[in-house]
Protein backbone atom coordinates (compact mmCIF):
# COMPACT_ATOMS: atom_id res chain seq x y z
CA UNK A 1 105.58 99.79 115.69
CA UNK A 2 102.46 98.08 114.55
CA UNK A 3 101.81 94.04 115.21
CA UNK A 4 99.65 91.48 114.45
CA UNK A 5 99.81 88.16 116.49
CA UNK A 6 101.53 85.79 114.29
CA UNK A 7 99.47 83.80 112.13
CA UNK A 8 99.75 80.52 110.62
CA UNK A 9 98.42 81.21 107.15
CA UNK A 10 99.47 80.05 103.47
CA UNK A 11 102.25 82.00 101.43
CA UNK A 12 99.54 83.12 99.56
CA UNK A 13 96.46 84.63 102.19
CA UNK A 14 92.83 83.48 101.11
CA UNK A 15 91.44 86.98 101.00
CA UNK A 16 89.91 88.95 98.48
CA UNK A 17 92.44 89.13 95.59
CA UNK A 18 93.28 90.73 92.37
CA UNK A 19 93.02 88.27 88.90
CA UNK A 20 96.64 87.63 88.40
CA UNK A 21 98.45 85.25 90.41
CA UNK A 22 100.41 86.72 93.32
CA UNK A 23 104.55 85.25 92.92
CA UNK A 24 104.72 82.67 95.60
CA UNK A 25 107.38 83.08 98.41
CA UNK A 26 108.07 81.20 101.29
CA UNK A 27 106.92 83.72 103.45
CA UNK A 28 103.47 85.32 103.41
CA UNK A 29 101.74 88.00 100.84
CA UNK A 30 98.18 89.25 101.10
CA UNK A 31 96.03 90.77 98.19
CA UNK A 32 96.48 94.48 97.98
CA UNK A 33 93.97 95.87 95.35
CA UNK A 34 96.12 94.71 92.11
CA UNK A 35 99.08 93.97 93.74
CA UNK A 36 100.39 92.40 97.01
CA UNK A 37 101.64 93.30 100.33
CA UNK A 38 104.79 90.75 102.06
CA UNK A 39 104.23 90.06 105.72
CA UNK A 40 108.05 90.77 106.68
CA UNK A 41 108.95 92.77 109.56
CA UNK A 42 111.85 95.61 108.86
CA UNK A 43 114.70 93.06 110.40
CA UNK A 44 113.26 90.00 108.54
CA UNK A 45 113.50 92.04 104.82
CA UNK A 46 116.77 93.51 106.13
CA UNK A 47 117.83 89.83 106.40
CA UNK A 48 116.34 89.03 103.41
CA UNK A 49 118.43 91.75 101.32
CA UNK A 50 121.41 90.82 102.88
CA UNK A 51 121.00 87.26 101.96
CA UNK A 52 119.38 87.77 98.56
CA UNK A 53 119.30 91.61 97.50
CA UNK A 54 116.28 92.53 95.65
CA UNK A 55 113.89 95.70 94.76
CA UNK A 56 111.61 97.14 97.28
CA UNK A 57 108.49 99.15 96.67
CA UNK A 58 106.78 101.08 99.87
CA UNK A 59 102.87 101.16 99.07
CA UNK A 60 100.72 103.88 100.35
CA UNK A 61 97.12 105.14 99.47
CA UNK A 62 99.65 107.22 96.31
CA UNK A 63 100.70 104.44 94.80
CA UNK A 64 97.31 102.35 95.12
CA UNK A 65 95.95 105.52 93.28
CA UNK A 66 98.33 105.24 90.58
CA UNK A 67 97.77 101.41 90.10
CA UNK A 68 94.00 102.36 89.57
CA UNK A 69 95.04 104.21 86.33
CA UNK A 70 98.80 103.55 85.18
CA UNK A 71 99.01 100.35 83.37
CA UNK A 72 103.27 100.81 83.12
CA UNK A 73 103.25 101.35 87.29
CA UNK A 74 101.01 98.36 87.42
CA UNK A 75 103.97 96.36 85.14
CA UNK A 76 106.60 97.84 87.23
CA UNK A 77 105.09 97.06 90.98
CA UNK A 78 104.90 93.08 89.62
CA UNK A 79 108.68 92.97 88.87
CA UNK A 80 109.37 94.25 92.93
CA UNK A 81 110.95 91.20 95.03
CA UNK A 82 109.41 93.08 97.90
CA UNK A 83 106.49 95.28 98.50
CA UNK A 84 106.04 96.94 102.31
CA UNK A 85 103.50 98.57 103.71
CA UNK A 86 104.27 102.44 103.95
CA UNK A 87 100.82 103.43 105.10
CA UNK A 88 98.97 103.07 108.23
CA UNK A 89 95.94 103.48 106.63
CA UNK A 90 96.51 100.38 104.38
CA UNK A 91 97.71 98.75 107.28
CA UNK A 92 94.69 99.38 109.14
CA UNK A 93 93.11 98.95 105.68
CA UNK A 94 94.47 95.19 105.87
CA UNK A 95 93.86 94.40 109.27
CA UNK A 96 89.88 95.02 107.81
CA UNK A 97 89.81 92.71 105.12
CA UNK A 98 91.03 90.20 107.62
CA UNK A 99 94.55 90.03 106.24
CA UNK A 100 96.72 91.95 108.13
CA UNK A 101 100.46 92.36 108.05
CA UNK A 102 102.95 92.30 111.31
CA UNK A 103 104.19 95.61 110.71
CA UNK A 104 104.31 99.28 108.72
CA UNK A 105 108.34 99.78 107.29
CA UNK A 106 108.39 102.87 105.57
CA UNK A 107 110.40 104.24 103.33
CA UNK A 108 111.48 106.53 105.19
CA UNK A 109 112.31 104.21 108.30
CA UNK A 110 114.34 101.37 105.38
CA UNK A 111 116.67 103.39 104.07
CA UNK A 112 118.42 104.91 107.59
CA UNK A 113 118.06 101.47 108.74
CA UNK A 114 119.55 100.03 106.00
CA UNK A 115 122.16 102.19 106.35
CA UNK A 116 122.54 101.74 109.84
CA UNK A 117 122.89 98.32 109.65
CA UNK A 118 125.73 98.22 107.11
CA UNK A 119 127.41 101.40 108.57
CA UNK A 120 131.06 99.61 109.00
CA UNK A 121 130.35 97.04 106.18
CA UNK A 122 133.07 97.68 103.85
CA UNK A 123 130.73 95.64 100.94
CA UNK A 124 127.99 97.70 100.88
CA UNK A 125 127.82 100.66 99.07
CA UNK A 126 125.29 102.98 98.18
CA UNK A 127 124.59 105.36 95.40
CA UNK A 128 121.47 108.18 96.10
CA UNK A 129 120.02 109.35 93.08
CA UNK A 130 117.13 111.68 93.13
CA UNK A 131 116.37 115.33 95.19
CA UNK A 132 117.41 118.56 93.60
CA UNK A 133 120.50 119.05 92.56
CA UNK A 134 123.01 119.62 95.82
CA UNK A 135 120.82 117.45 98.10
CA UNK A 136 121.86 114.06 97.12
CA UNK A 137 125.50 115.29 97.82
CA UNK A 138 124.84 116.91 101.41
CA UNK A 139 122.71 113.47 102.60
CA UNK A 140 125.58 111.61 101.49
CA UNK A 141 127.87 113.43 103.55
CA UNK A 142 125.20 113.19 106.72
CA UNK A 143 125.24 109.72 106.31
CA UNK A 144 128.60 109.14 105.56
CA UNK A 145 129.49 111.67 108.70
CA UNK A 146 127.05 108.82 111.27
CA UNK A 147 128.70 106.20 109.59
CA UNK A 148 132.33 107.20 109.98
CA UNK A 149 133.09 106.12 106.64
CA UNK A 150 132.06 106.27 102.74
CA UNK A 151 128.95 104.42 102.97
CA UNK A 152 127.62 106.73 100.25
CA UNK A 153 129.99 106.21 97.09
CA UNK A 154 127.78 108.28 94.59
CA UNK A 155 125.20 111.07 94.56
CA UNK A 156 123.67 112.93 92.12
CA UNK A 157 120.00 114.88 91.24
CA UNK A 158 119.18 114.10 88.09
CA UNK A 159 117.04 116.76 85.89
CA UNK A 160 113.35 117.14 86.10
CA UNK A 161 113.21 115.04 82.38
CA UNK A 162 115.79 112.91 83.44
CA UNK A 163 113.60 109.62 83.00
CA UNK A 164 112.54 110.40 79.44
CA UNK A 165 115.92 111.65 78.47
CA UNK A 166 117.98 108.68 77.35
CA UNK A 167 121.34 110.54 76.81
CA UNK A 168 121.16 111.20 80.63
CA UNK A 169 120.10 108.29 81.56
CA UNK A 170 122.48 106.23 79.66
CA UNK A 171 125.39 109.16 81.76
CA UNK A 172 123.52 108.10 85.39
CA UNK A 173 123.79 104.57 84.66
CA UNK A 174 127.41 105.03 84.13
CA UNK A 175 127.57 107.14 87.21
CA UNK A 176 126.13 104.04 89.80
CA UNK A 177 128.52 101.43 87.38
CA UNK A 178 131.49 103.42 87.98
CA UNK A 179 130.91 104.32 91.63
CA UNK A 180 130.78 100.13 92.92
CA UNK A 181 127.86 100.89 94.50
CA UNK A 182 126.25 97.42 95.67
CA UNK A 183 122.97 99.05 96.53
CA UNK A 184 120.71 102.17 94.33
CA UNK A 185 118.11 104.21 96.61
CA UNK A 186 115.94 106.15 93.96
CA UNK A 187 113.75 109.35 95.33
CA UNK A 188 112.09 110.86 92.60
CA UNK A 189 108.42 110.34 93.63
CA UNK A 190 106.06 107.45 92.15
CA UNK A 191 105.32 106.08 89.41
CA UNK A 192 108.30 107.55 87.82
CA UNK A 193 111.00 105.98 90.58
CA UNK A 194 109.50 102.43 90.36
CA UNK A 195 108.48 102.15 86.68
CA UNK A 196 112.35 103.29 86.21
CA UNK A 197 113.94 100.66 88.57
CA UNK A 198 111.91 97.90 86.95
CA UNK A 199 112.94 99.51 83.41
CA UNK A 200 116.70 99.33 84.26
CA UNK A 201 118.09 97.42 87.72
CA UNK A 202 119.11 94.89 84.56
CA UNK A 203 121.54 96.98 83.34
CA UNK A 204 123.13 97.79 87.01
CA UNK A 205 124.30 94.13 87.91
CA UNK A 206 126.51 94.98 90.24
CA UNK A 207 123.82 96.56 92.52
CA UNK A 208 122.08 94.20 94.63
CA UNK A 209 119.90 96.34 96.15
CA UNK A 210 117.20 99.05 94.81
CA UNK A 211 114.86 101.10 96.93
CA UNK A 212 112.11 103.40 95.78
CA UNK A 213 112.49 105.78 98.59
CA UNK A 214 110.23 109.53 97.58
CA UNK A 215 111.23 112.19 99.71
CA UNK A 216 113.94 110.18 102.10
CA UNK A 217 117.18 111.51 100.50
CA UNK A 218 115.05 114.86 101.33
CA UNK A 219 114.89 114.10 104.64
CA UNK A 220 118.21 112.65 105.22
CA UNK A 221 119.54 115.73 103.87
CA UNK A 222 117.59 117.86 106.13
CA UNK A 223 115.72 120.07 103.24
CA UNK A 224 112.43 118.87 104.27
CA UNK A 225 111.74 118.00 108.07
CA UNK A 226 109.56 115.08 108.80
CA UNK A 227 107.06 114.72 111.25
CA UNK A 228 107.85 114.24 114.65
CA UNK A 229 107.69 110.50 115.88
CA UNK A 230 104.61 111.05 117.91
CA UNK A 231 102.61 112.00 115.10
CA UNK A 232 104.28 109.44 113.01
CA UNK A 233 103.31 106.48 115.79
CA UNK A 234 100.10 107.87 115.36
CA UNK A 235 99.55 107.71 111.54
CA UNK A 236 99.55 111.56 111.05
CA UNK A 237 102.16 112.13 109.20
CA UNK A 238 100.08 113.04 106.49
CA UNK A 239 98.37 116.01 108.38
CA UNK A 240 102.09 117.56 109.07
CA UNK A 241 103.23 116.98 105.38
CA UNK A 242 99.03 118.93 104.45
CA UNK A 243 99.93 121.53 107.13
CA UNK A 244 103.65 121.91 106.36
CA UNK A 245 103.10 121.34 101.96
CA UNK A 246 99.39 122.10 101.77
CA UNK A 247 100.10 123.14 98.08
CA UNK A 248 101.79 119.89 96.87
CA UNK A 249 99.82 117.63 99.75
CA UNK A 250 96.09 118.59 100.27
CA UNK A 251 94.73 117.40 96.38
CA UNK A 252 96.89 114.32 96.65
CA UNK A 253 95.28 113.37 99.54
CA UNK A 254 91.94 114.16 98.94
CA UNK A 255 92.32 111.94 95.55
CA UNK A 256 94.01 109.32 97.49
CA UNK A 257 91.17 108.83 99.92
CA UNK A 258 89.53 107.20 96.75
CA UNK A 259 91.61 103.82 97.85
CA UNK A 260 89.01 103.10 100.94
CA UNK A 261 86.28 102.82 98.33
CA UNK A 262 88.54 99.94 96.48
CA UNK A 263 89.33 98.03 99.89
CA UNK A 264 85.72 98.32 100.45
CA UNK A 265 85.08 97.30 97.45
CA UNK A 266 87.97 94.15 97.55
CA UNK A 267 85.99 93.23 101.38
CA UNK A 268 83.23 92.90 99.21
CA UNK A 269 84.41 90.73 96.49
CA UNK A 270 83.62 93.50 94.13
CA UNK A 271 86.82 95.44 93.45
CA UNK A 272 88.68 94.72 89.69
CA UNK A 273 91.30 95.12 88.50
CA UNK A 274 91.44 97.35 85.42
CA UNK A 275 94.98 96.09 84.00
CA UNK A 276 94.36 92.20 84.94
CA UNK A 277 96.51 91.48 81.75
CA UNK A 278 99.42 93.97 82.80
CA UNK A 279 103.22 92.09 82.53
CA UNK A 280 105.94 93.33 84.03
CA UNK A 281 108.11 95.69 82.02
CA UNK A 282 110.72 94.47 80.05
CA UNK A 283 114.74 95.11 81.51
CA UNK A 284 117.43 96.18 78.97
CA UNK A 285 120.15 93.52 79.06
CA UNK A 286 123.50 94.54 81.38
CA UNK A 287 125.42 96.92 79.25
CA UNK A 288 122.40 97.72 76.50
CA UNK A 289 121.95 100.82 75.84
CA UNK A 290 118.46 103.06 77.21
């Protein structure tokens, strides 16, 4: 686990920033490119879910790519209620600029803990969606097997067009509303997981909760190992995912590397942002049709 001393500073940290005005909390964000980062550890936006539920992106050097050049992800990432750092490069990245965050929460680490933490709390419930189809189902019962009862109340792998296919999209959301599930963890890989949860957590009011989450539901369902802690602790999970996937893993992180250039750039004073004017997406009314 990575830590900061604690630090007195403003909601808002007087760092380099983007152009558009960061959402004041009363706990602290710091500039991130064209977005933020919140300065919560994992058990103070646990407690913060609990209390107030919310959506929660994980950024990493991907998704700071994808802000760069996706003017719908940019929309989407403003609507989040929380944004954690899932990189130790960005973290380290922070700690640069002079605006560091307490700690890295993955993820990958958020959703099992989530889970952990409400495994005999009869009011949560959770709905995985994302994964080939099959997986969803067997993490569900893995979980639901560690929490000795149906934490897990829905599951399903949508197709590969599912998020431009409105007939199935209109059946999923009927899925989760059917199911009770209280909280939605969606793994199909950014931008299309978070520009999707910003499109439609309005039309899922019962769920309080909504995680982008990639590969976890993978890795919960044992189809694709992680790396082993140590290498985790030491920010090299992205060499075992190269080694392990070099065919889906070594261009994406050759392109991602780009994001040093930006925070060297933001250190500077001389990063912009190149959607300054995006707004977040607009959300379908409860019950409206996709």
């Amino acid at each position: 686990m990575n830590r900061v001393p604690a630090k007195t500073a403003p909601p808002v940290a007087a760092a380099p920033g983007p152009a558009f005005a960061i959402p004041a909390r009363t706990w602290r964000r710091v500039p991130l490119l064209n977005v933020w980062a919140d300065d919560l550890t994992m058990g103070q936006l646990l407690d913060r879910l609990d209390a107030d539920g919310g959506l929660v992106f994980t950024i990493n050097p991907d998704h700071l790519y994808h802000l760069q050049t996706n003017a719908a992800f940019v929309s989407a990432y403003r609507t989040a209620d929380f944004v954690t750092v899932d990189s130790h490069y960005v973290w380290w990245a922070l700690r640069w600029q002079g605006c560091g965050v307490a700690e890295k929460v993955t993820g990958s680490d958020l959703m099992p803990a989530y889970c952990r933490r409400h495994a005999a709390n009869p009011a949560v419930r959770i709905f995985l969606l994302g994964a080939k189809p099959g997986v969803a189902q067997t993490a569900a019962q893995r979980i639901n097997a560690a929490a000795g009862r149906e934490l897990v109340v829905g599951a399903h792998g949508p197709s590969m067009d599912f998020v431009d296919d409105p007939q199935e999209i209109e059946s999923v959301l009927a899925m989760v509303r059917a199911s009770g599930a209280t909280a939605l963890m969606l793994g199909l890989g950014a931008p299309k997981q978070e520009i999707w949860l910003a499109r439609y957590r309005a039309a899922l009011p019962q769920v309080r909760v909504f995680m982008g989450v990639g590969a976890t539901i993978d890795y919960e369902a044992g189809e694709v190992r992680r790396a082993p802690v140590w290498m985790r602790k030491l920010g090299l999970e992205w060499s075992y995912r190269v080694l392990t996937e070099p065919g889906r893993y070594g261009r994406r992180y050759l392109r991602n590397a780009r994001f040093l250039w930006w925070m060297a750039q933001a250190r500077a004073g001389q990063y912009r942002d190149p959607f300054p004017q995006a707004v977040a997406l607009p959300r379908p009314l409860p019950g409206d049709r996709p």
